[in-house]
PDB file of N, CA and C in Angstrom:
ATOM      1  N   UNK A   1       0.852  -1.183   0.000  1.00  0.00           N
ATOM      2  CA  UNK A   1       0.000   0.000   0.000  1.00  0.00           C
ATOM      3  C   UNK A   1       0.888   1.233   0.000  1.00  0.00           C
ATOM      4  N   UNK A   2       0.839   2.158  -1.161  1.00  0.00           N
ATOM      5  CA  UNK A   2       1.506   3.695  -0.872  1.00  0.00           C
ATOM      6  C   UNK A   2       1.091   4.098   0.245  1.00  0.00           C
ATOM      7  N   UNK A   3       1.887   5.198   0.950  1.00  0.00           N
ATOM      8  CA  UNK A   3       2.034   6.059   1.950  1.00  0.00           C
ATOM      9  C   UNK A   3       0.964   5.269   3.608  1.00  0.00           C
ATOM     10  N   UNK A   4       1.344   4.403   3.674  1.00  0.00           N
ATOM     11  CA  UNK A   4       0.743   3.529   5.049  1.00  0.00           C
ATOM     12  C   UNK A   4       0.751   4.578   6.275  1.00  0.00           C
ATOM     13  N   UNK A   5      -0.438   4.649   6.823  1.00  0.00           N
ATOM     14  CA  UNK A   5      -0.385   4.984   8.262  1.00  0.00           C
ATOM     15  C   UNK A   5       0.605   4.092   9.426  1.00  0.00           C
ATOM     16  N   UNK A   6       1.981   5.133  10.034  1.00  0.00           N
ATOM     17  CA  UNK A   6       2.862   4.339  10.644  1.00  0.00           C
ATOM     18  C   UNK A   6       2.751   4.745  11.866  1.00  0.00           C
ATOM     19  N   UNK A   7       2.349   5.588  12.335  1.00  0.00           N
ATOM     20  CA  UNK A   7       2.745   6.423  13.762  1.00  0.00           C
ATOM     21  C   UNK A   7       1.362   6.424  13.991  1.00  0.00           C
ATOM     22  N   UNK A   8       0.968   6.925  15.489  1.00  0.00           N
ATOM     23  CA  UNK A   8      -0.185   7.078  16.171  1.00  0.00           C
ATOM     24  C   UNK A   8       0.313   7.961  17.257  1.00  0.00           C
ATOM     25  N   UNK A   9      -0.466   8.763  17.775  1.00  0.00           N
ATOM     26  CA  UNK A   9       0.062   9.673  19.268  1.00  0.00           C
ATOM     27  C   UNK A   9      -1.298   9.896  19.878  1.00  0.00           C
ATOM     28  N   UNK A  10      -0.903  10.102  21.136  1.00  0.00           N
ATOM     29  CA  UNK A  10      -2.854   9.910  21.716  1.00  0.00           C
ATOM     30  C   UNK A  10      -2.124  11.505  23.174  1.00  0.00           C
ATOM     31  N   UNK A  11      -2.915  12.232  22.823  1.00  0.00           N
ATOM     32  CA  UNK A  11      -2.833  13.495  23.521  1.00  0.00           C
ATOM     33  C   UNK A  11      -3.862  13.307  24.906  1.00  0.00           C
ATOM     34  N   UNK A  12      -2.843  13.413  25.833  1.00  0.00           N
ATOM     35  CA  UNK A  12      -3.618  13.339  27.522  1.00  0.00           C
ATOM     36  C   UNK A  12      -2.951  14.224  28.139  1.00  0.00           C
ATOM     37  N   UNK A  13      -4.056  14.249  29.778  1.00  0.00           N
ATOM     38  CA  UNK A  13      -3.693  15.096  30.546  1.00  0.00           C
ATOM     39  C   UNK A  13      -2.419  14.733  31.443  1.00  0.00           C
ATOM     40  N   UNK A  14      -2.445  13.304  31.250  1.00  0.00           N
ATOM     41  CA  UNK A  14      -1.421  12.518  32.377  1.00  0.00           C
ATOM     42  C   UNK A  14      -1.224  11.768  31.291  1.00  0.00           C
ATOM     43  N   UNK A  15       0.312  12.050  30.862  1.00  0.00           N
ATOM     44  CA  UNK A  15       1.061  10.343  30.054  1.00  0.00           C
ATOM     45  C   UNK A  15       1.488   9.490  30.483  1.00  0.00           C
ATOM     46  N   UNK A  16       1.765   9.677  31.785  1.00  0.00           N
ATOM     47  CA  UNK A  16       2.542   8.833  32.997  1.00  0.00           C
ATOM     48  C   UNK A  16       0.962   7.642  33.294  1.00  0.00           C
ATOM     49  N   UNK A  17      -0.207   8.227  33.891  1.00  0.00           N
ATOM     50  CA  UNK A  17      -1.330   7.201  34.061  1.00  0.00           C
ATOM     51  C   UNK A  17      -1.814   7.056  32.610  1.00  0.00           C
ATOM     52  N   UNK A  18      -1.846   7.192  31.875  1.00  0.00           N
ATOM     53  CA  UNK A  18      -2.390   6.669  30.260  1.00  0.00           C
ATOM     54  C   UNK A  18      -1.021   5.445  29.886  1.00  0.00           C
ATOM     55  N   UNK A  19      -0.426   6.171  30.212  1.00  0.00           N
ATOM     56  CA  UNK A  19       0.713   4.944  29.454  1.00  0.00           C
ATOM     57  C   UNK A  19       1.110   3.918  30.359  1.00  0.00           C
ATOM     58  N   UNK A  20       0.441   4.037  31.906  1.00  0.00           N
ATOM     59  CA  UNK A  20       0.202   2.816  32.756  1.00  0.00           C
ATOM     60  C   UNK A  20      -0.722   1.873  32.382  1.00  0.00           C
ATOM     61  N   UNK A  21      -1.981   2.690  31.918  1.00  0.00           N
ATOM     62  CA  UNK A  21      -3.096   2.008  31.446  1.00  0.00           C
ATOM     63  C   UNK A  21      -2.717   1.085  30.443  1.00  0.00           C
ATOM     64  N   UNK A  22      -2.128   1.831  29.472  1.00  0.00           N
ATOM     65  CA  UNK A  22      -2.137   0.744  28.173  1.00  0.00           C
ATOM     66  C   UNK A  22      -1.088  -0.362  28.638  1.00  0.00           C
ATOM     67  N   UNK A  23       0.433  -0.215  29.728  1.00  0.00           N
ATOM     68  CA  UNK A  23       1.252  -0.685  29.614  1.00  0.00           C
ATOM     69  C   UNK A  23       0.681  -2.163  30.474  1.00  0.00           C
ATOM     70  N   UNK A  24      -0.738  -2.069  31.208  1.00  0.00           N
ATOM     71  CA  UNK A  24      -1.268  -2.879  32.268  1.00  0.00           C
ATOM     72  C   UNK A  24      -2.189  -3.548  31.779  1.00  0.00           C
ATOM     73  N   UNK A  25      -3.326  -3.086  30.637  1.00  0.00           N
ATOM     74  CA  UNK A  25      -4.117  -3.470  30.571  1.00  0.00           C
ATOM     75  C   UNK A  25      -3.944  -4.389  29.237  1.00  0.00           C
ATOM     76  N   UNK A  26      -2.985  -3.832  27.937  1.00  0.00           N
ATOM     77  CA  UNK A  26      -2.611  -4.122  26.817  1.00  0.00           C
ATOM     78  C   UNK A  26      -1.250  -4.849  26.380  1.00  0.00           C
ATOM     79  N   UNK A  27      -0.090  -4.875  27.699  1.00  0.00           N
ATOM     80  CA  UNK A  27       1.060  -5.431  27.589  1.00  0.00           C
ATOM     81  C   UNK A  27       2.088  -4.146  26.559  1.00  0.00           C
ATOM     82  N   UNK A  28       1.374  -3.112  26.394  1.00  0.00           N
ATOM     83  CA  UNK A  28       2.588  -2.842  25.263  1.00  0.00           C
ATOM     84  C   UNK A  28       3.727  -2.062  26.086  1.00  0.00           C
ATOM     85  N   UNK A  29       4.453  -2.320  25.414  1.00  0.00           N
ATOM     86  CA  UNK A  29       5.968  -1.680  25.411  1.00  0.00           C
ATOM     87  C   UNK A  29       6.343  -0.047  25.135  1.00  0.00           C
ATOM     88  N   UNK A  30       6.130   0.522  26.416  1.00  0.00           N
ATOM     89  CA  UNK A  30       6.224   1.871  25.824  1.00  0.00           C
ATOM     90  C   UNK A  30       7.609   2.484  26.832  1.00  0.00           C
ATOM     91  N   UNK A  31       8.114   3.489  26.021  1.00  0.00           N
ATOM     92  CA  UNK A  31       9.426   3.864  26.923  1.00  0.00           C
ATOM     93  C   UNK A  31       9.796   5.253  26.947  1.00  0.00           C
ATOM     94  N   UNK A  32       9.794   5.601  28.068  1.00  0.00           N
ATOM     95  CA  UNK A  32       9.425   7.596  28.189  1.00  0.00           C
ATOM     96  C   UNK A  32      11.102   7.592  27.174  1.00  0.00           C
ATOM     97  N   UNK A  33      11.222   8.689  26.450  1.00  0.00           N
ATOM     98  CA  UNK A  33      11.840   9.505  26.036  1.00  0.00           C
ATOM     99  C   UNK A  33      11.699  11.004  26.231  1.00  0.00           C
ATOM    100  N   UNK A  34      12.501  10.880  27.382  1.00  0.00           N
ATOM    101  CA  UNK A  34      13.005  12.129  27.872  1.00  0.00           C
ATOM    102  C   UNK A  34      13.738  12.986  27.032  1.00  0.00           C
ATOM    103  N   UNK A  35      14.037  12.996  25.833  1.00  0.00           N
ATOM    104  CA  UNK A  35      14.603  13.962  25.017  1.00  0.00           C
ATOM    105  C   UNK A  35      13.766  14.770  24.379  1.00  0.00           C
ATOM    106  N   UNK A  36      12.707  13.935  24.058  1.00  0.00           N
ATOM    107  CA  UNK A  36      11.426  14.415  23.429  1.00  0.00           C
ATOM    108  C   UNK A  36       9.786  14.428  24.587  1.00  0.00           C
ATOM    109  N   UNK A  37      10.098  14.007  25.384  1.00  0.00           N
ATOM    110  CA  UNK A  37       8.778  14.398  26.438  1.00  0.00           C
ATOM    111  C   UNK A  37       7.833  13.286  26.253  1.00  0.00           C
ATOM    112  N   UNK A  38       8.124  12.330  25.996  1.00  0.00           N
ATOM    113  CA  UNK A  38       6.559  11.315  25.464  1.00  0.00           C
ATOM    114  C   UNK A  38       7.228  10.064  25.741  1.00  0.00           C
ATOM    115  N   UNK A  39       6.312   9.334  25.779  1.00  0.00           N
ATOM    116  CA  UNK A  39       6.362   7.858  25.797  1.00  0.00           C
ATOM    117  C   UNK A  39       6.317   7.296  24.683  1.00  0.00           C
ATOM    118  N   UNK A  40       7.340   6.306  23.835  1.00  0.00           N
ATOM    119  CA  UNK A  40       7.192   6.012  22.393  1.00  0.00           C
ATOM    120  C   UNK A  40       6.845   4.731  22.556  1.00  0.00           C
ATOM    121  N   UNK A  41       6.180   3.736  21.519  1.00  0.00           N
ATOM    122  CA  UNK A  41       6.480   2.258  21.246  1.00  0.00           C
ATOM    123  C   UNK A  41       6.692   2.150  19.765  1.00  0.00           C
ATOM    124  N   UNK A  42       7.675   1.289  19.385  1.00  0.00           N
ATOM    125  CA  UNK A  42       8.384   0.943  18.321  1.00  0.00           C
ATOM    126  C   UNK A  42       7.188  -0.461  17.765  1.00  0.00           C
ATOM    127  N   UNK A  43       7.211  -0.813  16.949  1.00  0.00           N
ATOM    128  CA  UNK A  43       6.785  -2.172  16.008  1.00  0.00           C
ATOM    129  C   UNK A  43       7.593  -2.404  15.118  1.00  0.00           C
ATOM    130  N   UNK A  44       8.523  -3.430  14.373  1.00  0.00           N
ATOM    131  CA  UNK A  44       8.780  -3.578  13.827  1.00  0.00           C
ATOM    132  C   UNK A  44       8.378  -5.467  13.064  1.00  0.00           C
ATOM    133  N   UNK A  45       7.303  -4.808  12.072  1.00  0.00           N
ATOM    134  CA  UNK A  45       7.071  -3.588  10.984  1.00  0.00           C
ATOM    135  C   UNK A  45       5.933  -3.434  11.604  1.00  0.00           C
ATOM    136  N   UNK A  46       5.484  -2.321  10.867  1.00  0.00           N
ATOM    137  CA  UNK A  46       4.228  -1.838  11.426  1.00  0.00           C
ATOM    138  C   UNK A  46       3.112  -2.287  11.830  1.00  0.00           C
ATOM    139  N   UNK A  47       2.134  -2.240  12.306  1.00  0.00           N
ATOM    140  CA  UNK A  47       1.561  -3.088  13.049  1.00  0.00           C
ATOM    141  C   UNK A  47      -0.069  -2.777  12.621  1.00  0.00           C
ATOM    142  N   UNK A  48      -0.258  -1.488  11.949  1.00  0.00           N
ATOM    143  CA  UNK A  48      -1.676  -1.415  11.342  1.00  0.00           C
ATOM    144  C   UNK A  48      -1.360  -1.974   9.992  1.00  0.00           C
ATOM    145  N   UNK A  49      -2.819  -3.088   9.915  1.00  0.00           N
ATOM    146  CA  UNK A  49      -3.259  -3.102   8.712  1.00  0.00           C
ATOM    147  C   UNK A  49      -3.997  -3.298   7.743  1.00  0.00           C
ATOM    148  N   UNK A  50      -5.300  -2.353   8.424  1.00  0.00           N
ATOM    149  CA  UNK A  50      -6.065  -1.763   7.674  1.00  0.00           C
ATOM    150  C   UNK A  50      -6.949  -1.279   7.716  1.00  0.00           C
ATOM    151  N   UNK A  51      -7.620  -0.605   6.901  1.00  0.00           N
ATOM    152  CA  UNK A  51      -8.502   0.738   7.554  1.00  0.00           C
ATOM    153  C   UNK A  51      -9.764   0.850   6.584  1.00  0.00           C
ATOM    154  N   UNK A  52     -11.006   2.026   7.360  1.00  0.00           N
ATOM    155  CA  UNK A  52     -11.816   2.429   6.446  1.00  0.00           C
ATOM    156  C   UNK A  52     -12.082   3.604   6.444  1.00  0.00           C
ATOM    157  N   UNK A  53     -12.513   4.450   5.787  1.00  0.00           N
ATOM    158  CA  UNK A  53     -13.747   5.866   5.794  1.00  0.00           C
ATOM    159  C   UNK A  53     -15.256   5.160   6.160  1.00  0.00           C
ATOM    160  N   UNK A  54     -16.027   5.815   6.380  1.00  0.00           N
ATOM    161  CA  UNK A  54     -17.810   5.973   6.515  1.00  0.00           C
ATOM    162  C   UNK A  54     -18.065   6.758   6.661  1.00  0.00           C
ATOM    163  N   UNK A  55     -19.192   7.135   6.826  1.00  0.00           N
ATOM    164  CA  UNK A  55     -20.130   8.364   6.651  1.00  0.00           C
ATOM    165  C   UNK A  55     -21.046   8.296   8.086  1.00  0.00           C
ATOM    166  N   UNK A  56     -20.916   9.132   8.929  1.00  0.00           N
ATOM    167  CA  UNK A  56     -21.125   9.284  10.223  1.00  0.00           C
ATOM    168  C   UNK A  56     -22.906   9.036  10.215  1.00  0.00           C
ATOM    169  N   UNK A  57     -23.340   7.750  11.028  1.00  0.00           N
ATOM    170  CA  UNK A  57     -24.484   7.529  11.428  1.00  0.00           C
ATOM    171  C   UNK A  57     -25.068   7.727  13.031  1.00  0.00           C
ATOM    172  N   UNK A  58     -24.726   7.201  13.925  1.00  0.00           N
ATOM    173  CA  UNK A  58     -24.636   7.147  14.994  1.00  0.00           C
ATOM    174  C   UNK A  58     -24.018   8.364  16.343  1.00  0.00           C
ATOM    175  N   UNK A  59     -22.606   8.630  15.458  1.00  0.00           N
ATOM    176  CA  UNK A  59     -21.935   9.105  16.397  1.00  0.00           C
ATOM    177  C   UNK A  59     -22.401  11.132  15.727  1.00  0.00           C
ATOM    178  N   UNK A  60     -22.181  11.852  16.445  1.00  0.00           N
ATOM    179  CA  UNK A  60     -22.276  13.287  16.048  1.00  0.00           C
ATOM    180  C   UNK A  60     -21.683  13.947  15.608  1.00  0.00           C
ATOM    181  N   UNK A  61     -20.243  13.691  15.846  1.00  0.00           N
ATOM    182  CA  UNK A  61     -18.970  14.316  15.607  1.00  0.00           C
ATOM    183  C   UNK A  61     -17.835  13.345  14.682  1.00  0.00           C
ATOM    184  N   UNK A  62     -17.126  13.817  13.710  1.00  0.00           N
ATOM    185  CA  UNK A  62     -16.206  13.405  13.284  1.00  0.00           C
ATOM    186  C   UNK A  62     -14.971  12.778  13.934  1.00  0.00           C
ATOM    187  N   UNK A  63     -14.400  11.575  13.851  1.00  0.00           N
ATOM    188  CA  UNK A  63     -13.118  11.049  14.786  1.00  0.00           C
ATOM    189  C   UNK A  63     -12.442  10.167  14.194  1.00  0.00           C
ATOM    190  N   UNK A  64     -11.482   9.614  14.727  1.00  0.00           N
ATOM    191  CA  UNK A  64     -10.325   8.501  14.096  1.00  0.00           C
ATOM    192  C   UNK A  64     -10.410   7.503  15.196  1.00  0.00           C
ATOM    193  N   UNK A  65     -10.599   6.329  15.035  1.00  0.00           N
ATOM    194  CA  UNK A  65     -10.691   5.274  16.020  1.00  0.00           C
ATOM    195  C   UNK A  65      -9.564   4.189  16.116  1.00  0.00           C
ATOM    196  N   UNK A  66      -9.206   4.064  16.607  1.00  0.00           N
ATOM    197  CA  UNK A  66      -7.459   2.593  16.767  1.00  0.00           C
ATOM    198  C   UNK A  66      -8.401   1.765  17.068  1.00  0.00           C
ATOM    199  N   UNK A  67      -7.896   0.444  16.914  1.00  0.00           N
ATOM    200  CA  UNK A  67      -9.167  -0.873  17.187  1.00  0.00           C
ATOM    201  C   UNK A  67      -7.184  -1.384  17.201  1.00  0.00           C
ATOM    202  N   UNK A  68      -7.840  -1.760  18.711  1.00  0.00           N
ATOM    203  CA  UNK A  68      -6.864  -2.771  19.464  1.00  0.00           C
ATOM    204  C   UNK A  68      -7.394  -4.654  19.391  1.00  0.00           C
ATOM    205  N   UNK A  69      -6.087  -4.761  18.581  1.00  0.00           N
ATOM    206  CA  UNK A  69      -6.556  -6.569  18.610  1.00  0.00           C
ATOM    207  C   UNK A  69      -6.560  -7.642  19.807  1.00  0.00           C
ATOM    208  N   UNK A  70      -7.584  -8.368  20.504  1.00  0.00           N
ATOM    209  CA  UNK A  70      -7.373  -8.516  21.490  1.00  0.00           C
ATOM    210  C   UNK A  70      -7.948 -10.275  21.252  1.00  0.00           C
ATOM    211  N   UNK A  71      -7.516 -11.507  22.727  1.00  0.00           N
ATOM    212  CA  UNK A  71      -8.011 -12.275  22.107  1.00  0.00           C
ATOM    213  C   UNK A  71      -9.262 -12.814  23.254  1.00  0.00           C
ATOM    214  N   UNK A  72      -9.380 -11.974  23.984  1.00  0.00           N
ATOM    215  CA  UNK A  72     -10.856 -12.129  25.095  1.00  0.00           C
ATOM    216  C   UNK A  72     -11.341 -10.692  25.210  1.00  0.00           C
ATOM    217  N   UNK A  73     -12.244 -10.535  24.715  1.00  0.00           N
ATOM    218  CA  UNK A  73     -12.544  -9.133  24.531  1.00  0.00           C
ATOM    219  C   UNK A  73     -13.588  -9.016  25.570  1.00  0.00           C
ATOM    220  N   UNK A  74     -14.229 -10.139  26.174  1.00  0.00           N
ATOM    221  CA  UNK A  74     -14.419 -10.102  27.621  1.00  0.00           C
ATOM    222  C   UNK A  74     -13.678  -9.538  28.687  1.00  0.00           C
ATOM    223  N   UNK A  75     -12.862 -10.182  28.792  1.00  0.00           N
ATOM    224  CA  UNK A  75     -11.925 -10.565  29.699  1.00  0.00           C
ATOM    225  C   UNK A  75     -11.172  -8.845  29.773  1.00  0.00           C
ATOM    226  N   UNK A  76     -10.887  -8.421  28.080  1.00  0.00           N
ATOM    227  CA  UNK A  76      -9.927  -7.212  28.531  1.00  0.00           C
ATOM    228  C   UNK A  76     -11.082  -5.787  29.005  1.00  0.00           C
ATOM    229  N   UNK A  77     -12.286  -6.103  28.879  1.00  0.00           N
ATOM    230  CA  UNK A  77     -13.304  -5.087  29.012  1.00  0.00           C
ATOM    231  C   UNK A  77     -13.353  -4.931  30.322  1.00  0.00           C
ATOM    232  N   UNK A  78     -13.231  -6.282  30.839  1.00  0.00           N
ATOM    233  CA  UNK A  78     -13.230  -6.196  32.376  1.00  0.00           C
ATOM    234  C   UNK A  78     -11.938  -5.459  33.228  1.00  0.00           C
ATOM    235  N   UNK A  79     -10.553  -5.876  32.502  1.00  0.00           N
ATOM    236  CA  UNK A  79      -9.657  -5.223  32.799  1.00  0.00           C
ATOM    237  C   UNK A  79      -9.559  -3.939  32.410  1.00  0.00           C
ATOM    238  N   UNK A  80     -10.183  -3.222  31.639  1.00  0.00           N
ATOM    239  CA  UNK A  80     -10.171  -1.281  31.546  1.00  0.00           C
ATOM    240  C   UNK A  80     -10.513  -0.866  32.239  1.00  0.00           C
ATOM    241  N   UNK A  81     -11.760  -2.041  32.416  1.00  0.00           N
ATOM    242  CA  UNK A  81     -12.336  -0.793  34.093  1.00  0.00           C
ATOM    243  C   UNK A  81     -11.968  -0.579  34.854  1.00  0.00           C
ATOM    244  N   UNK A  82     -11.176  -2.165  35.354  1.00  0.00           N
ATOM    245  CA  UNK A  82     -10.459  -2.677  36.834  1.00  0.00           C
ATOM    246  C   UNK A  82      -9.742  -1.378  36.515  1.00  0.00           C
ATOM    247  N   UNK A  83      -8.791  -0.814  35.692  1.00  0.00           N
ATOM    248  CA  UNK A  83      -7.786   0.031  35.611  1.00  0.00           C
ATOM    249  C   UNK A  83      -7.891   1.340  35.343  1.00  0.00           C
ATOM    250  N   UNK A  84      -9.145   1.452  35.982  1.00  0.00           N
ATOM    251  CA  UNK A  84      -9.785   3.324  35.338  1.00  0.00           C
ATOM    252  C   UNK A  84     -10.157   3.944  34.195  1.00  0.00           C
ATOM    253  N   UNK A  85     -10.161   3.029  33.440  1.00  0.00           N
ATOM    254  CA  UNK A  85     -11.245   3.091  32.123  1.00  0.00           C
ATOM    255  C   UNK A  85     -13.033   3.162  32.133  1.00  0.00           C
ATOM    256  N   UNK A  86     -13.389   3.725  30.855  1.00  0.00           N
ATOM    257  CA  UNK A  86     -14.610   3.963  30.897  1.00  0.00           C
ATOM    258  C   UNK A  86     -15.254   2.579  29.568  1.00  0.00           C
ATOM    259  N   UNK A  87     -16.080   2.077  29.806  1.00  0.00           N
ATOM    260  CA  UNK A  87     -16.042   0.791  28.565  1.00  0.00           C
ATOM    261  C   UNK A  87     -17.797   1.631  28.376  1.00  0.00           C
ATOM    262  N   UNK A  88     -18.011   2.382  26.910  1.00  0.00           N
ATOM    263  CA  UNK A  88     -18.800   3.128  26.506  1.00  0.00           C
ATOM    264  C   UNK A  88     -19.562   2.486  25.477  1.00  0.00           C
ATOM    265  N   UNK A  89     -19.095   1.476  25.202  1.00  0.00           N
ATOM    266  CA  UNK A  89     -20.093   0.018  24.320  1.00  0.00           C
ATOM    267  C   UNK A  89     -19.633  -0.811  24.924  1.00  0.00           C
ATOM    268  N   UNK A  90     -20.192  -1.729  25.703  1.00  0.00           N
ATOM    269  CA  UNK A  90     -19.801  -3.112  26.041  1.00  0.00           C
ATOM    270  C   UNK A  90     -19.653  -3.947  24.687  1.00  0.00           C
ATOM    271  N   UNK A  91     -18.799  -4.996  25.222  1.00  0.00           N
ATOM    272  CA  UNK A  91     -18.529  -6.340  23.883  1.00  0.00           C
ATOM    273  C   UNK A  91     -19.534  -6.624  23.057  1.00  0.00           C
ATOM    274  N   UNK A  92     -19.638  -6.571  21.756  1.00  0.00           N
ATOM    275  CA  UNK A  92     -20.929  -6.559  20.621  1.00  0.00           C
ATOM    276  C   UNK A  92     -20.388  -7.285  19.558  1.00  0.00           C
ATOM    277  N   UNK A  93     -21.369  -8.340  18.784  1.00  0.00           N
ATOM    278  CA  UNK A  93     -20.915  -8.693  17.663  1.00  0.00           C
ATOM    279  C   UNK A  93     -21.596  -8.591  16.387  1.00  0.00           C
ATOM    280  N   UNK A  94     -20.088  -7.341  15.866  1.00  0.00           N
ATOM    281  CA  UNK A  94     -20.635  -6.960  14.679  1.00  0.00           C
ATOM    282  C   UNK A  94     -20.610  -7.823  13.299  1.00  0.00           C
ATOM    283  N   UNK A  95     -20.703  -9.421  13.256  1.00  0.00           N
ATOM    284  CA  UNK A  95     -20.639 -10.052  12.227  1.00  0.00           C
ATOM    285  C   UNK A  95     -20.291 -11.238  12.818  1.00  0.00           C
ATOM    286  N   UNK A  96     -20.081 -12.465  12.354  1.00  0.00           N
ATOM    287  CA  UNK A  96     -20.202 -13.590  12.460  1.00  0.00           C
ATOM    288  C   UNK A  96     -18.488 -13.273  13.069  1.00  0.00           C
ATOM    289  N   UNK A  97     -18.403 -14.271  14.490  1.00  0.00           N
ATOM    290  CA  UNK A  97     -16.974 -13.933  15.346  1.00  0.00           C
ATOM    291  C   UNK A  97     -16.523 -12.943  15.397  1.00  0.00           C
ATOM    292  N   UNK A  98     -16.752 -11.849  14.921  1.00  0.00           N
ATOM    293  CA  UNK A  98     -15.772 -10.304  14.750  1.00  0.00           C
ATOM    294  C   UNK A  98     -16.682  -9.763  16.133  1.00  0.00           C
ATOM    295  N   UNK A  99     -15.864  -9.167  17.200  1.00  0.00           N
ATOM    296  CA  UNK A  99     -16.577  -8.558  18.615  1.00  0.00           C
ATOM    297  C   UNK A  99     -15.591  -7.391  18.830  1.00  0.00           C
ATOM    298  N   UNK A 100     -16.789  -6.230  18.811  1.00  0.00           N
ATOM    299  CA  UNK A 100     -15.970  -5.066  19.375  1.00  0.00           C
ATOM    300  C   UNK A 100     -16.361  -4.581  20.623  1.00  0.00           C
ATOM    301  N   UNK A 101     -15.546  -3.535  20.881  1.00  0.00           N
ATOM    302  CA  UNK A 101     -15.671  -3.133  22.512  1.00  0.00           C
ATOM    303  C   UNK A 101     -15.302  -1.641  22.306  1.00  0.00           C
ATOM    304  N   UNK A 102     -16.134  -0.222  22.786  1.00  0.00           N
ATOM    305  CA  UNK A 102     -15.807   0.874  22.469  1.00  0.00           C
ATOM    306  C   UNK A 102     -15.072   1.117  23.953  1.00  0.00           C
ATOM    307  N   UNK A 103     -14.222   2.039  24.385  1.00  0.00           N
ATOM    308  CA  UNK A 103     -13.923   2.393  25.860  1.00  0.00           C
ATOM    309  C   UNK A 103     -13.265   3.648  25.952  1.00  0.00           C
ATOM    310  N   UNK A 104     -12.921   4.315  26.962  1.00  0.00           N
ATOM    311  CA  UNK A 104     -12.226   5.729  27.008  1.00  0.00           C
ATOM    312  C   UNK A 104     -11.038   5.097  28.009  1.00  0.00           C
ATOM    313  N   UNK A 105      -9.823   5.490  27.914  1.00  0.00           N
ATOM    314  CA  UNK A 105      -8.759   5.590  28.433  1.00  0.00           C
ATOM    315  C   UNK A 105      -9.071   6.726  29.724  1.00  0.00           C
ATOM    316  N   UNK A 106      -7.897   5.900  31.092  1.00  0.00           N
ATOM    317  CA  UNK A 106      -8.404   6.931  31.898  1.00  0.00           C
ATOM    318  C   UNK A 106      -8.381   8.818  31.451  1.00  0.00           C
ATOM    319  N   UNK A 107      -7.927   9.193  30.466  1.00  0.00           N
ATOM    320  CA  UNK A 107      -7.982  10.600  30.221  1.00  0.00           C
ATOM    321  C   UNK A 107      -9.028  10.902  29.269  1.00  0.00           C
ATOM    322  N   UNK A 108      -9.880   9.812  29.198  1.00  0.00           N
ATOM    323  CA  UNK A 108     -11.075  10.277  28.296  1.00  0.00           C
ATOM    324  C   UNK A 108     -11.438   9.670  27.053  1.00  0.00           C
ATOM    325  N   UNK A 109     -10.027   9.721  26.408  1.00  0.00           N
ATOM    326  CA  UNK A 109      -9.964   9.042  24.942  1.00  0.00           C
ATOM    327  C   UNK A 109     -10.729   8.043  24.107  1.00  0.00           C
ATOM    328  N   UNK A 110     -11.235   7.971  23.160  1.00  0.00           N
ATOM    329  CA  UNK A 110     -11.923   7.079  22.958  1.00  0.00           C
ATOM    330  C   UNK A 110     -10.897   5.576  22.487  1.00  0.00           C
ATOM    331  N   UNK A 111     -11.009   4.806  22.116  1.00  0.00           N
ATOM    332  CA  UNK A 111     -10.405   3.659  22.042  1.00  0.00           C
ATOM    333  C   UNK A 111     -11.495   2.462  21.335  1.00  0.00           C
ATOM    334  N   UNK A 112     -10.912   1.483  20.609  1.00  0.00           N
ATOM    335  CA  UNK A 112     -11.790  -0.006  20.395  1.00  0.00           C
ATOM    336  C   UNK A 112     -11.253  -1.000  20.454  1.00  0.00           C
ATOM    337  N   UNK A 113     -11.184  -1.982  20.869  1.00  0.00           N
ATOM    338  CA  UNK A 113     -10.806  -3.119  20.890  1.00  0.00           C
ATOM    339  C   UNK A 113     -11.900  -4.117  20.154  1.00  0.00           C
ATOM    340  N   UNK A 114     -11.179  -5.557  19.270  1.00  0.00           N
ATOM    341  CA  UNK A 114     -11.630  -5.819  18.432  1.00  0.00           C
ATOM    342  C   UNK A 114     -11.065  -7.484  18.413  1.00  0.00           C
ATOM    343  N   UNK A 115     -12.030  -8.593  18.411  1.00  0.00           N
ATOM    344  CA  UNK A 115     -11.995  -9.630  18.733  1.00  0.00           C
ATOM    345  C   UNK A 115     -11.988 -10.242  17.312  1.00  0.00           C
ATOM    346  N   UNK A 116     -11.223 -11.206  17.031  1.00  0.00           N
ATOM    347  CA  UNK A 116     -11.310 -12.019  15.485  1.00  0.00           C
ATOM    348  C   UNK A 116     -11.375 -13.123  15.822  1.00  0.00           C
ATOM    349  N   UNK A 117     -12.614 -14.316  15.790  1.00  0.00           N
ATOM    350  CA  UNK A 117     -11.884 -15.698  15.464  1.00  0.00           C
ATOM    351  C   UNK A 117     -11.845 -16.435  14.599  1.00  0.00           C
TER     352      UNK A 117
END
């Protein structure tokens, strides 16, 4: 695919408790860089792949959504909360095995997590 979406950055009030959240609830690997002020995580190779446009039904406002791959989408719904998350759609299945989960990061953020089997 030309010009691939590679980077992601998620703007909070606290990066220190957001990047606990994800580092607790999601396993990822993130590592303050103090040269630059942020917490980075590396993939090698990239780790999105793949995306859509739509035409806003439901929601009011225009947004960009990350859909986190997960493999109990039970199980991790339960852990956002345990960890100060907001879970703003519980687990739903949008198609035969495909289950999503909408949630806010403790700073608000929206977020999805997304079940395949």
């Amino acid at each position: 695919m030309p010009n691939p979406i590679v980077w992601w950055e998620l703007a909070t009030h606290d990066q220190e408790k957001s990047a606990k959240f994800f580092q607790d609830v999601f396993g990822w690997d993130l590592k303050k860089e103090n040269d630059v002020g942020f917490y980075k995580m590396n993939h090698e190779p990239p780790q999105i792949t793949g995306g859509g446009i739509f035409t806003l039904k439901r929601a009011k406002l225009p947004f960009v959504s990350l859909y986190i791959q997960v493999e109990d989408i039970h199980a991790k719904a339960k852990e956002v909360a345990e960890h100060g998350g907001l879970i703003k759609d519980p687990p739903f299945e949008i198609s035969p095995d495909v289950w999503l989960c909408l949630f806010n990061e403790p700073s608000g953020v929206e977020f999805a997590m997304i079940q395949q089997n």
